[in-house]
C-alpha atoms as a PDB file:
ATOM      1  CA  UNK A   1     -34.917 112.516-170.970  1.00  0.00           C
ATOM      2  CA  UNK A   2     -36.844 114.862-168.945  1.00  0.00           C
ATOM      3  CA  UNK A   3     -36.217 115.112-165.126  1.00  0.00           C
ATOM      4  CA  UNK A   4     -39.538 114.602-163.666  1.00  0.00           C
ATOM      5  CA  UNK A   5     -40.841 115.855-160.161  1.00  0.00           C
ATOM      6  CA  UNK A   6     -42.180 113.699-157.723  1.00  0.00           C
ATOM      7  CA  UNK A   7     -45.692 115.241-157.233  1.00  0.00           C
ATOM      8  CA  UNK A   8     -46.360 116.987-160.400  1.00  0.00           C
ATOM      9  CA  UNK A   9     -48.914 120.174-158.763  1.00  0.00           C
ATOM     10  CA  UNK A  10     -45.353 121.638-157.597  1.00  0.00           C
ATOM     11  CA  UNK A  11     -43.336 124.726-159.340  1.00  0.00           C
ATOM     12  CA  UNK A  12     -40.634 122.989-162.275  1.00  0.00           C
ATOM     13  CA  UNK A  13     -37.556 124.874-160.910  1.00  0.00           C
ATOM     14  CA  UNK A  14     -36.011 126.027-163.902  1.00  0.00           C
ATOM     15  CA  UNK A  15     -34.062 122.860-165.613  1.00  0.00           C
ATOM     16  CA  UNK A  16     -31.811 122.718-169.397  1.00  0.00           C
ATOM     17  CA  UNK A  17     -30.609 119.706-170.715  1.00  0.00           C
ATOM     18  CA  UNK A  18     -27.241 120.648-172.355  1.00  0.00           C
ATOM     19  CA  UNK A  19     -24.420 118.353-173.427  1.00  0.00           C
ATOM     20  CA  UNK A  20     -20.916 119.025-171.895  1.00  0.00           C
ATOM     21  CA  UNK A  21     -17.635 116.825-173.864  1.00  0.00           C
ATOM     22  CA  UNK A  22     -21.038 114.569-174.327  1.00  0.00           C
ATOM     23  CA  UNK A  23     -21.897 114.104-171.145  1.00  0.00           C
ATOM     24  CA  UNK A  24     -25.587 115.219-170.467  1.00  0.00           C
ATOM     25  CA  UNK A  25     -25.615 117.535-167.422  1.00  0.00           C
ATOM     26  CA  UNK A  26     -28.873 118.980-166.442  1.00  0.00           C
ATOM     27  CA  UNK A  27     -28.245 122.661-165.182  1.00  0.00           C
ATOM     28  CA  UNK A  28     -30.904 123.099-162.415  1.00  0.00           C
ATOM     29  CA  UNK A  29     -32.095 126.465-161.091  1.00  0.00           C
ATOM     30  CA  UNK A  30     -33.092 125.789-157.315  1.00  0.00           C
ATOM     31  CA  UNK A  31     -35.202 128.376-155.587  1.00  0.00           C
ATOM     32  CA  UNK A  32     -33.516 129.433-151.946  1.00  0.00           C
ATOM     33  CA  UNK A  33     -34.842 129.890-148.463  1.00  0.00           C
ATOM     34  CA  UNK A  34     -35.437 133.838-149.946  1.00  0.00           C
ATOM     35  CA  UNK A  35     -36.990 133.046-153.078  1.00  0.00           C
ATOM     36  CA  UNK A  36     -33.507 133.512-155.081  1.00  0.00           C
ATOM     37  CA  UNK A  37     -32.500 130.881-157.432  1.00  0.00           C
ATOM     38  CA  UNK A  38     -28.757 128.945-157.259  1.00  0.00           C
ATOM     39  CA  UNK A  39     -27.519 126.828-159.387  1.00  0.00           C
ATOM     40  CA  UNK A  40     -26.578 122.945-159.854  1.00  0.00           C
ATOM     41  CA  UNK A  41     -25.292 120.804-162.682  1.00  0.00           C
ATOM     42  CA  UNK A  42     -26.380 117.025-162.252  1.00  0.00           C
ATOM     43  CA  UNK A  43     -25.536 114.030-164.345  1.00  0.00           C
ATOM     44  CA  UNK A  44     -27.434 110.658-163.841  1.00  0.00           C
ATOM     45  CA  UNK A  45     -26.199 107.281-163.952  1.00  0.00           C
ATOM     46  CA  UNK A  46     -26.985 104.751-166.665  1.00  0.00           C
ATOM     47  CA  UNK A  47     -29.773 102.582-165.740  1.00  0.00           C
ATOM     48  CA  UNK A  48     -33.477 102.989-164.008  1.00  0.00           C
ATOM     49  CA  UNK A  49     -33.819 104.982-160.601  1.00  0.00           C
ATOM     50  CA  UNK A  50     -34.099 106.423-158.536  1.00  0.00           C
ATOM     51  CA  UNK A  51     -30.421 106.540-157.734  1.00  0.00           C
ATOM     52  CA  UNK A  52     -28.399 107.762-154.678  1.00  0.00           C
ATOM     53  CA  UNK A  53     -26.883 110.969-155.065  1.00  0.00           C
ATOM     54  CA  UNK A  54     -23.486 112.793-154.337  1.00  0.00           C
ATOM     55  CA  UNK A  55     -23.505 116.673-154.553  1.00  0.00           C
ATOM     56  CA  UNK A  56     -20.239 118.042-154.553  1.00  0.00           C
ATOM     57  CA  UNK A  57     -19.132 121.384-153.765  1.00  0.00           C
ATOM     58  CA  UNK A  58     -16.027 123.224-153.059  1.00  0.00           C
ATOM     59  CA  UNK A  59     -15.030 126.968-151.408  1.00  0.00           C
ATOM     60  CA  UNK A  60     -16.824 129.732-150.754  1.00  0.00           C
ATOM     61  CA  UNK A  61     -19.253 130.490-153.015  1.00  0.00           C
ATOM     62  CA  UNK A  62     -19.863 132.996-155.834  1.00  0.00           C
ATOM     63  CA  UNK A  63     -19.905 132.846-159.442  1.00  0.00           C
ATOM     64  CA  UNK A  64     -23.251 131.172-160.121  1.00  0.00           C
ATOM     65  CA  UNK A  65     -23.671 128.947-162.983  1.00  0.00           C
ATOM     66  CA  UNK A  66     -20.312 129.994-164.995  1.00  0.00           C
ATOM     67  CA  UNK A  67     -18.832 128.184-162.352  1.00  0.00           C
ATOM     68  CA  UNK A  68     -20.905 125.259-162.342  1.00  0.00           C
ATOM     69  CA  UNK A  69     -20.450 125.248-165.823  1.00  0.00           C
ATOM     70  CA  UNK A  70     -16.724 125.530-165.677  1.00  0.00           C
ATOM     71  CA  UNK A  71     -16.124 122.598-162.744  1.00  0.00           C
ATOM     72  CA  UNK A  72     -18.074 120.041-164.700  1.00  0.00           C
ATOM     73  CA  UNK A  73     -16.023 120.562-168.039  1.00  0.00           C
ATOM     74  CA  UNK A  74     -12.700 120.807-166.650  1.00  0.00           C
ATOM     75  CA  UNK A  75     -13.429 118.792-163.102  1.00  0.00           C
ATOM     76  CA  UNK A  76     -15.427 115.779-163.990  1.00  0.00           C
ATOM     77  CA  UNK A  77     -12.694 113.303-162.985  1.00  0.00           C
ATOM     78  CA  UNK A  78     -14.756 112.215-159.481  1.00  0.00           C
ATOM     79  CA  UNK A  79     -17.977 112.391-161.793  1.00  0.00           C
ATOM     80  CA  UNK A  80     -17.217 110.035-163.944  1.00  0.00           C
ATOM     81  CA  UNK A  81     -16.045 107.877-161.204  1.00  0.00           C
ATOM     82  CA  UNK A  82     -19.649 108.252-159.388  1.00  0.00           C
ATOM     83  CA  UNK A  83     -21.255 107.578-162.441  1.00  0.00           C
ATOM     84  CA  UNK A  84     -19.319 104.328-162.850  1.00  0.00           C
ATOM     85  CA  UNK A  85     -20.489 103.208-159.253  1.00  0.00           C
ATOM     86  CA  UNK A  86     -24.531 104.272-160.358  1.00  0.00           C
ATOM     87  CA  UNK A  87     -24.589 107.568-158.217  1.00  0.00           C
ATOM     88  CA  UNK A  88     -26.343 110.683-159.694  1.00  0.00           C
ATOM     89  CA  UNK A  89     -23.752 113.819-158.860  1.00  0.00           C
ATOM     90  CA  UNK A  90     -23.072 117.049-159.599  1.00  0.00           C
ATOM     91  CA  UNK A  91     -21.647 120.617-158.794  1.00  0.00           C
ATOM     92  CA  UNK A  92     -23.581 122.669-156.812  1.00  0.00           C
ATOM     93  CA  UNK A  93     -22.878 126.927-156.005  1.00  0.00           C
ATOM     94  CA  UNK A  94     -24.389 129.340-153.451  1.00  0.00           C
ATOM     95  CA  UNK A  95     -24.147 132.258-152.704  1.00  0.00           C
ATOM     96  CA  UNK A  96     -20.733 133.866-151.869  1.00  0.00           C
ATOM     97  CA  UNK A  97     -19.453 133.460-147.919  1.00  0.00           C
ATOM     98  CA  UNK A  98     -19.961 136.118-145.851  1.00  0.00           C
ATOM     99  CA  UNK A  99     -17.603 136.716-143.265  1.00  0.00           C
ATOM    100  CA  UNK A 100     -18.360 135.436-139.649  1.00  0.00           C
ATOM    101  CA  UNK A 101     -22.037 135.369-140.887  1.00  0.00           C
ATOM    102  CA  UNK A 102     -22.304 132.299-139.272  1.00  0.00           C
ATOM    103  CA  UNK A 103     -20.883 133.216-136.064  1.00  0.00           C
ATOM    104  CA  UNK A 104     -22.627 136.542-135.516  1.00  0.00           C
ATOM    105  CA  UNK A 105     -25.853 136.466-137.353  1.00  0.00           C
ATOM    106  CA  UNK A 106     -27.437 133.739-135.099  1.00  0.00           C
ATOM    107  CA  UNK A 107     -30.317 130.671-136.224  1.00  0.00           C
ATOM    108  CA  UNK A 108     -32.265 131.991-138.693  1.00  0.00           C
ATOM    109  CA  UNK A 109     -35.416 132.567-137.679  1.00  0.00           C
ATOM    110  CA  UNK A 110     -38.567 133.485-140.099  1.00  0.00           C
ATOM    111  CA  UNK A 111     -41.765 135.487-139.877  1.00  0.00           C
ATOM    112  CA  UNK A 112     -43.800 137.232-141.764  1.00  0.00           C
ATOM    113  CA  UNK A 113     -45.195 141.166-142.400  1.00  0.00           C
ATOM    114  CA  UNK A 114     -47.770 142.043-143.819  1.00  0.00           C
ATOM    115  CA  UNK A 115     -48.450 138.835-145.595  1.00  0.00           C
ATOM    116  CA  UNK A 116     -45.194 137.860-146.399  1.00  0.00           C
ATOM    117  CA  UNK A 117     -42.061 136.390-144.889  1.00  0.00           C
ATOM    118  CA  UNK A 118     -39.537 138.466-143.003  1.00  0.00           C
ATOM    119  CA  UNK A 119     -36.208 137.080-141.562  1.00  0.00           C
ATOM    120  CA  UNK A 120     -33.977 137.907-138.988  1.00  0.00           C
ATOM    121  CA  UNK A 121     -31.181 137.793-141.468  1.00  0.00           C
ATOM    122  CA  UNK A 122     -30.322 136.784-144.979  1.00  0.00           C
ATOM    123  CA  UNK A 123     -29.693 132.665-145.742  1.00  0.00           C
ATOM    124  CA  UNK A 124     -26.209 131.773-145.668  1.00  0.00           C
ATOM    125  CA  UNK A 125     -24.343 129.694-148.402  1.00  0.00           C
ATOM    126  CA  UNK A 126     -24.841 126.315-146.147  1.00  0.00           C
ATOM    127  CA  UNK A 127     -28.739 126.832-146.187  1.00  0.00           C
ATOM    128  CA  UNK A 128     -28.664 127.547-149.863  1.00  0.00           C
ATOM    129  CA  UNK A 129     -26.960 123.437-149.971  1.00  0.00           C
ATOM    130  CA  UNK A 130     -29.719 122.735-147.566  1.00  0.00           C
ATOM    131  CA  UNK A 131     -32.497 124.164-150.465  1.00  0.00           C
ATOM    132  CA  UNK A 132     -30.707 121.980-152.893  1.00  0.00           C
ATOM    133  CA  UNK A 133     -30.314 119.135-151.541  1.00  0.00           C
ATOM    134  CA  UNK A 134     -34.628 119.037-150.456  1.00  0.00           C
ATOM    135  CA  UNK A 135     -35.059 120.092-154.126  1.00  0.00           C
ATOM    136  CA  UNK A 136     -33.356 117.306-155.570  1.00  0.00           C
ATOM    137  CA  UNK A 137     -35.355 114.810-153.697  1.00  0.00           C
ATOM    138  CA  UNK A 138     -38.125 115.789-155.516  1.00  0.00           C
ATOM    139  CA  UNK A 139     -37.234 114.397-158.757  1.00  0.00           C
ATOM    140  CA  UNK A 140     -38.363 110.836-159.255  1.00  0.00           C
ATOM    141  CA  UNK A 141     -34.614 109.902-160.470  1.00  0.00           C
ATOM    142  CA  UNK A 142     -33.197 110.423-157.015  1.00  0.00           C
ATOM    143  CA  UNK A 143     -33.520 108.148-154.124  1.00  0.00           C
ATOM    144  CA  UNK A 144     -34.781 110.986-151.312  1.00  0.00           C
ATOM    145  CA  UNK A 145     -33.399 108.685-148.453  1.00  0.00           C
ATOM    146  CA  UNK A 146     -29.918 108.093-150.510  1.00  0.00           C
ATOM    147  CA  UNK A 147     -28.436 111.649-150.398  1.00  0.00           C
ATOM    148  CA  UNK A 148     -24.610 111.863-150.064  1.00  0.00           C
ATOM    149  CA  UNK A 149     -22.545 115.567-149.625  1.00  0.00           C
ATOM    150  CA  UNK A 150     -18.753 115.787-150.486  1.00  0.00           C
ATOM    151  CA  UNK A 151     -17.585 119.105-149.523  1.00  0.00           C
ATOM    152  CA  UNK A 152     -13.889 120.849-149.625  1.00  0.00           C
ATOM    153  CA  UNK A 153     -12.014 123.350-147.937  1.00  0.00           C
ATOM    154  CA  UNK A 154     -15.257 126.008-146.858  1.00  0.00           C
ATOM    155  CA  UNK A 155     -17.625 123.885-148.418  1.00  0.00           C
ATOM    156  CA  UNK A 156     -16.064 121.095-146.080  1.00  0.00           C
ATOM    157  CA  UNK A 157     -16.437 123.358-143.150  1.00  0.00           C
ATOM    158  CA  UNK A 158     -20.065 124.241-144.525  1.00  0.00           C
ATOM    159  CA  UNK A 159     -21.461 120.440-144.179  1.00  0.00           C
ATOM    160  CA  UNK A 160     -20.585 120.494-140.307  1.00  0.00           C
ATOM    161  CA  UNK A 161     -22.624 123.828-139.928  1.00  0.00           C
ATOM    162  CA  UNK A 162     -25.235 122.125-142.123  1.00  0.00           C
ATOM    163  CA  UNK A 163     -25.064 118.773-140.250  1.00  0.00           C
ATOM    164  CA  UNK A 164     -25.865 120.129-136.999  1.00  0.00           C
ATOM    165  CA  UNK A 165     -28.909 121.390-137.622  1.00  0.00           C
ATOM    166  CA  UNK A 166     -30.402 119.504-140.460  1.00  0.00           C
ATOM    167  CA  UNK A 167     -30.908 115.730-140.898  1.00  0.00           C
ATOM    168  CA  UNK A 168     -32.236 114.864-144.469  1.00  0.00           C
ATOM    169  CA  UNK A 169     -28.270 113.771-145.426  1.00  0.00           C
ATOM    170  CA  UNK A 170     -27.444 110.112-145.431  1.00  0.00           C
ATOM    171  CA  UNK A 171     -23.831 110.349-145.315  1.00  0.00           C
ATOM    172  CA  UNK A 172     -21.323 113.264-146.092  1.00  0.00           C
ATOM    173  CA  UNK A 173     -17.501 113.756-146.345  1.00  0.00           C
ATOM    174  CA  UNK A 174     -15.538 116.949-145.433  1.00  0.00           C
ATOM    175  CA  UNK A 175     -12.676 117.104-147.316  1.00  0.00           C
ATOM    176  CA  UNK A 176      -9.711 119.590-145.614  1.00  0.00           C
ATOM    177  CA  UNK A 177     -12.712 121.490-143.794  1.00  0.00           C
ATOM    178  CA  UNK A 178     -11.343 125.110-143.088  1.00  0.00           C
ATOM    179  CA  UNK A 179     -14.126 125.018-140.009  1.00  0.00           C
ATOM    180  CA  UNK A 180     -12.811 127.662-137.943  1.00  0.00           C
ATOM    181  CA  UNK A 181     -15.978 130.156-137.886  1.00  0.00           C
ATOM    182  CA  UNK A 182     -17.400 126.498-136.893  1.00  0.00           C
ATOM    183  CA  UNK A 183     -15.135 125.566-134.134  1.00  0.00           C
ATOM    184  CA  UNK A 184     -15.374 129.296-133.005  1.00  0.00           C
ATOM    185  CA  UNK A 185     -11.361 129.587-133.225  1.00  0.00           C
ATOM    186  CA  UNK A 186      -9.852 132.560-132.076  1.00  0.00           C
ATOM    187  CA  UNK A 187      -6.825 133.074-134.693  1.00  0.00           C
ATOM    188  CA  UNK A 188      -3.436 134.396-134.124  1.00  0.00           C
ATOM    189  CA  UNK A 189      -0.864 137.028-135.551  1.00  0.00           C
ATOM    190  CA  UNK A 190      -0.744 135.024-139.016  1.00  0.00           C
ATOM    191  CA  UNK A 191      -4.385 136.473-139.383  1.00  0.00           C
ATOM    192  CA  UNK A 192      -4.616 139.902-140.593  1.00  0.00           C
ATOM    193  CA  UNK A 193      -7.178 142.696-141.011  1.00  0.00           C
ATOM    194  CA  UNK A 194      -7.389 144.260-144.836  1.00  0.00           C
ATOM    195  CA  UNK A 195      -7.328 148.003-144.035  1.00  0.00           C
ATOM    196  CA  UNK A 196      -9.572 148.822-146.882  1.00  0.00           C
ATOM    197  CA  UNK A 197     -12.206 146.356-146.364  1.00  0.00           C
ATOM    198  CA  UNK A 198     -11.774 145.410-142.410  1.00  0.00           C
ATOM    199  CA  UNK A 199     -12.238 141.992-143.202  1.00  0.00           C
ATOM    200  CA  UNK A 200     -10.090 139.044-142.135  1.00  0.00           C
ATOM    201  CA  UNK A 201      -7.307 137.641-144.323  1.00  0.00           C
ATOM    202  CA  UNK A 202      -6.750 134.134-143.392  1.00  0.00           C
ATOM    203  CA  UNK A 203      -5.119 133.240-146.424  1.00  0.00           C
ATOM    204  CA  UNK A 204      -1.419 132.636-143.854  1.00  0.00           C
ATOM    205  CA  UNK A 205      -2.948 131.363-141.215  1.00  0.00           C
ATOM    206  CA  UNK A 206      -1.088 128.227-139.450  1.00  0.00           C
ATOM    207  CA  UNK A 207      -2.822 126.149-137.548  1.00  0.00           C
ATOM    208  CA  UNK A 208      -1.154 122.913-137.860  1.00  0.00           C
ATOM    209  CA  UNK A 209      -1.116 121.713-134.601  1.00  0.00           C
ATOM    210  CA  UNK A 210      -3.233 120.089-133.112  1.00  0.00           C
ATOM    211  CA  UNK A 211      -2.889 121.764-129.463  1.00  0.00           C
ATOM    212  CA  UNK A 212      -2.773 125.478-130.915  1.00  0.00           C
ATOM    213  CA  UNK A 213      -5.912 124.854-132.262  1.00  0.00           C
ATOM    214  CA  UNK A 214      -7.320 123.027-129.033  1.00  0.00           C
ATOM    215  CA  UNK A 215      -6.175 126.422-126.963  1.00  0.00           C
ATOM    216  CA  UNK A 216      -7.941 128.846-129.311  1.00  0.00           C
ATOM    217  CA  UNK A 217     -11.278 127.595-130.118  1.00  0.00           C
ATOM    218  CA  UNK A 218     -14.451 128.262-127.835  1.00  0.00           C
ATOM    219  CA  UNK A 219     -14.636 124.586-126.495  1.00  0.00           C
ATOM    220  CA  UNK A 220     -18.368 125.297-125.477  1.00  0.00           C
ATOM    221  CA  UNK A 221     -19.463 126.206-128.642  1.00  0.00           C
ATOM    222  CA  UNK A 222     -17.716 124.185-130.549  1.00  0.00           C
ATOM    223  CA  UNK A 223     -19.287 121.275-128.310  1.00  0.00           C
ATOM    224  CA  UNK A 224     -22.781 122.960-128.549  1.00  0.00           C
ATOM    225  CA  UNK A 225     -22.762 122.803-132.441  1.00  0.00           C
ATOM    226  CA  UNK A 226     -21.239 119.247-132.429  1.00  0.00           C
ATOM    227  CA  UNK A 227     -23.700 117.816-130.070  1.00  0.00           C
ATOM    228  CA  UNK A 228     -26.665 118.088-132.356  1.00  0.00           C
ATOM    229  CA  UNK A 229     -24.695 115.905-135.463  1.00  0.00           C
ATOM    230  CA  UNK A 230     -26.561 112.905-136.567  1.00  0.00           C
ATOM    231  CA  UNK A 231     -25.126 112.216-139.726  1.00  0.00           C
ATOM    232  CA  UNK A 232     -21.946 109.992-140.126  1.00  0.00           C
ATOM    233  CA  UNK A 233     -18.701 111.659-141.249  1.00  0.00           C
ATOM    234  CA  UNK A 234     -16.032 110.875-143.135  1.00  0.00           C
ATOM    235  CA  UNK A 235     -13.272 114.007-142.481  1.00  0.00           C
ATOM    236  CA  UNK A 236     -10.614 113.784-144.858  1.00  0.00           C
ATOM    237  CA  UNK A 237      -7.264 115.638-144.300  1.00  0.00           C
ATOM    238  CA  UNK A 238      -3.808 116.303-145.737  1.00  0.00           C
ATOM    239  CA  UNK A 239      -0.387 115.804-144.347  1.00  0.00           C
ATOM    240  CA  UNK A 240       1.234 119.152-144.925  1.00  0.00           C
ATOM    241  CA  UNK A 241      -1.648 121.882-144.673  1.00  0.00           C
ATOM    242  CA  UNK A 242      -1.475 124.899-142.949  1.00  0.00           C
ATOM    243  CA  UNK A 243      -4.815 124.120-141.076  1.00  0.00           C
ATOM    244  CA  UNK A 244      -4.342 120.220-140.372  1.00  0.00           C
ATOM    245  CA  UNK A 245      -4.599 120.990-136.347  1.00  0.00           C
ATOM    246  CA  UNK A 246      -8.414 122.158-137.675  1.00  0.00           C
ATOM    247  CA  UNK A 247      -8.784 119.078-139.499  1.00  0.00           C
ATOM    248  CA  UNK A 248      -7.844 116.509-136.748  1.00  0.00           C
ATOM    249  CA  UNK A 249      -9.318 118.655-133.924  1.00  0.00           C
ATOM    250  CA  UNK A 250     -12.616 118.482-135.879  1.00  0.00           C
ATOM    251  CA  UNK A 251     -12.657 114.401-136.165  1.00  0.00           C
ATOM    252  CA  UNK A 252     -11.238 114.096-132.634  1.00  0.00           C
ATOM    253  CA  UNK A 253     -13.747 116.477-131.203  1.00  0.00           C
ATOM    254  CA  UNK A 254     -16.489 113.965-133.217  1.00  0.00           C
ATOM    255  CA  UNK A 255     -15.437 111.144-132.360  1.00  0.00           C
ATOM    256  CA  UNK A 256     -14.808 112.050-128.298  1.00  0.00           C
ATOM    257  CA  UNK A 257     -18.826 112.805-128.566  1.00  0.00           C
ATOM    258  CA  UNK A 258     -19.406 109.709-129.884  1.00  0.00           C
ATOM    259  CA  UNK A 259     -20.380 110.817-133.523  1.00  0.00           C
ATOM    260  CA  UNK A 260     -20.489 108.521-136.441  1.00  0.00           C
ATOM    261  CA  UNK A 261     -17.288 110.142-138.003  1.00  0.00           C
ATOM    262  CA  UNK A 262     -14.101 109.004-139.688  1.00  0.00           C
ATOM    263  CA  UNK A 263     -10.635 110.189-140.236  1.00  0.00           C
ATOM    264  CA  UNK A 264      -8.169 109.667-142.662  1.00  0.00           C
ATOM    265  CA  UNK A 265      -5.292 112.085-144.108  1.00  0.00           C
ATOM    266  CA  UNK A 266      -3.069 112.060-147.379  1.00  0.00           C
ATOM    267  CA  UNK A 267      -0.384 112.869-148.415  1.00  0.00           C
ATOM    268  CA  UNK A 268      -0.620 115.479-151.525  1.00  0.00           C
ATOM    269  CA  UNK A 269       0.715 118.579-152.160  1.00  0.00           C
ATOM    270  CA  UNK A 270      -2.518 119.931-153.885  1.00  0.00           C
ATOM    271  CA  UNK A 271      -5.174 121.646-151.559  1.00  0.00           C
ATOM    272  CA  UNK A 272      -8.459 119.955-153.033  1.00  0.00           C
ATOM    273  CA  UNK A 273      -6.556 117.262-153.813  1.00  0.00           C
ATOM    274  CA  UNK A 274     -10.190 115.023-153.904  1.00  0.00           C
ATOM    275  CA  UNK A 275     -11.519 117.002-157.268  1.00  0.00           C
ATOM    276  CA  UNK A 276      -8.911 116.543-159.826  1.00  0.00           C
ATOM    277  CA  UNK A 277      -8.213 118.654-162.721  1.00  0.00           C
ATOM    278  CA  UNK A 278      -8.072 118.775-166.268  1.00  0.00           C
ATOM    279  CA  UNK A 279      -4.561 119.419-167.744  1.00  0.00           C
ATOM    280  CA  UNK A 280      -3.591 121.122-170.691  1.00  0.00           C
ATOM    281  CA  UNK A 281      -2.933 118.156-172.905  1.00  0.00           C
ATOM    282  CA  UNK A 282      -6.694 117.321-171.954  1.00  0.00           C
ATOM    283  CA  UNK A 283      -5.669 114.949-169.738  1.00  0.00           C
ATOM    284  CA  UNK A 284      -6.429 114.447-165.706  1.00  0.00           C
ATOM    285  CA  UNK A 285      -3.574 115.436-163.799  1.00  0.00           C
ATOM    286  CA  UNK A 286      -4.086 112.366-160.515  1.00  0.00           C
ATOM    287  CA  UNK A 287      -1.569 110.337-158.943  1.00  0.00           C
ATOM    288  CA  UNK A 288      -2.310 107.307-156.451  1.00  0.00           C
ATOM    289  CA  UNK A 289      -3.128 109.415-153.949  1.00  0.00           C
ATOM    290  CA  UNK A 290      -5.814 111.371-155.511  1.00  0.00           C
ATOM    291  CA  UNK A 291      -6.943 107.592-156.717  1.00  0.00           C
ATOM    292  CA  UNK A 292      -6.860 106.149-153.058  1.00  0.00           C
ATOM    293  CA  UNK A 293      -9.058 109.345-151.576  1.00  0.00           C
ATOM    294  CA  UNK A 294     -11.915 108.851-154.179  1.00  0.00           C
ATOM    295  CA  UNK A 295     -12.229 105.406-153.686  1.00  0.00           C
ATOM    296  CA  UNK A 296     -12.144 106.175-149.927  1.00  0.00           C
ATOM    297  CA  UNK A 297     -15.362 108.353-150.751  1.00  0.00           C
ATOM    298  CA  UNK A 298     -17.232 105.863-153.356  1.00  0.00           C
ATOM    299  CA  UNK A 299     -16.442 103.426-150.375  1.00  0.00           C
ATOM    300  CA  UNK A 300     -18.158 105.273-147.465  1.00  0.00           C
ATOM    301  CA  UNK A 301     -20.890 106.408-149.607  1.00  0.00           C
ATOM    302  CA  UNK A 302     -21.525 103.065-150.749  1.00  0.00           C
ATOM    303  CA  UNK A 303     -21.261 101.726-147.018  1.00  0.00           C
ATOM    304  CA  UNK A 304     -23.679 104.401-145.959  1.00  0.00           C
ATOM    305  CA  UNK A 305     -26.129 103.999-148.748  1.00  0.00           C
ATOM    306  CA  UNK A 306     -26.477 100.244-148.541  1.00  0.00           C
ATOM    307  CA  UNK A 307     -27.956 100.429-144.875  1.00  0.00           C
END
């Protein structure tokens, strides 16, 4: 079957049907902000659409569609599970973080010269989701108004940036969301500077409590971004994390503005515990826990959705 575009006068992105441990997976090339192409792997659910639709994503970026490619062989435990419930999904990429980008390169504002657009600065990895998520609702198999996000660690942290200033998401959960460029935290002496790069390593940084984290983020910023949020929330911690004070502080700072949001934490000793993985006897390695959190998801997406 051939995914088919809404309003047929409009540029195919690039699409191949391929089969993956016979699963079909339709590897999407979606044009970006810029005119650049990222990619996405989606699966549809048996049965007549158009279907809601879960795009999952996880860290920061990079890799293009080896990694795609890679996730939804070896990290098709929560597809499966959408598919079950008669949600398209799928693994998305974007292009690779870039450091602070968010925090110092300002709204994105576009122009043109001589003909031809001009921006202030190049997209960031959250506005490439944003690209994908308006191209998918293009397709006649997807249900435009029924568009879910699931997003861990940076990608977690990526939704909230993407949630306060775009509103074509139904629903979305943030799993562990590492949303200190977000929150405008100011870290502490478990952050260090790489001497050959001068970039940030963050890779030690502790910010489990909840008050550290409360003391060291710009409160009016952090407000300022939060204040625009329409779309409900679902944040999704984990007990023993090194940045659970981010986690909670990002719900409780949601929910004291009155969002649509809701909090929940586990206890797992895996970070990404949501997106289970494939062990080496070509089995899933998932316990309870991992169980419990993706029918937490399938449960507030199908809450969302049914409205």
């Amino acid at each position: 079957m051939k995914l088919r575009r809404t309003n047929t006068e409009q540029l195919e992105q690039p699409v191949i049907q391929i089969e993956i441990d016979g699963h079909s997976t339709y590897l999407i090339y979606v044009e970006t902000m810029d005119g650049l192409y990222t990619p996405i792997g989606l699966e549809l659910p048996e049965g007549e659409g158009p279907f809601p639709a879960v795009l999952l994503a996880s860290g920061n970026g990079g890799e293009g569609m080896k990694w795609v490619l890679e996730n939804t062989k070896y990290r098709r435990f929560i597809i499966d599970k959408l598919l079950e419930q008669g949600f398209a999904c799928g693994w998305i990429r974007y292009r690779t973080e870039v450091e602070l980008g968010y925090n110092e390169g300002g709204k994105l504002i576009k122009d043109q010269r001589q003909g031809r657009e001009m921006f202030n600065r190049s997209p960031l990895e959250y506005e490439d989701e944003i690209s994908i998520i308006e191209a998918i609702k293009k397709y006649q198999e997807v249900d435009e108004e029924k568009i879910g996000l699931l997003g861990m660690s940076h990608a977690g942290e990526m939704i909230l940036k993407l949630t306060s200033e775009y509103h074509g998401v139904r629903a979305a959960v943030a799993s562990e969301p590492a949303a200190h460029e977000f929150l405008a935290l100011n870290p502490d002496e478990s952050v260090s500077i790489n001497p050959e790069t001068q970039l940030r390593d963050i890779e030690s940084m502790q910010m489990q409590s909840v008050d550290k984290v409360r003391e060291r983020i710009n409160m009016q910023i952090a407000l300022e971004r939060i204040s625009s949020i329409e779309t409900p929330l679902f944040i999704m911690g984990r007990d023993q994390d090194e940045l659970q004070g981010i986690f909670r502080v990002s719900y409780d700072l949601l929910s004291e503005q009155k969002k649509n949001v809701t909090w929940k934490s586990y206890d797992h000793d895996l970070h990404g515990f949501v997106y289970p993985v494939l062990g080496s006897n070509n089995n899933y390695i998932v316990n309870e826990v991992q169980e419990e959190a993706i029918n937490d998801v399938i449960s507030f997406f199908k809450k969302h959705f049914s409205k």
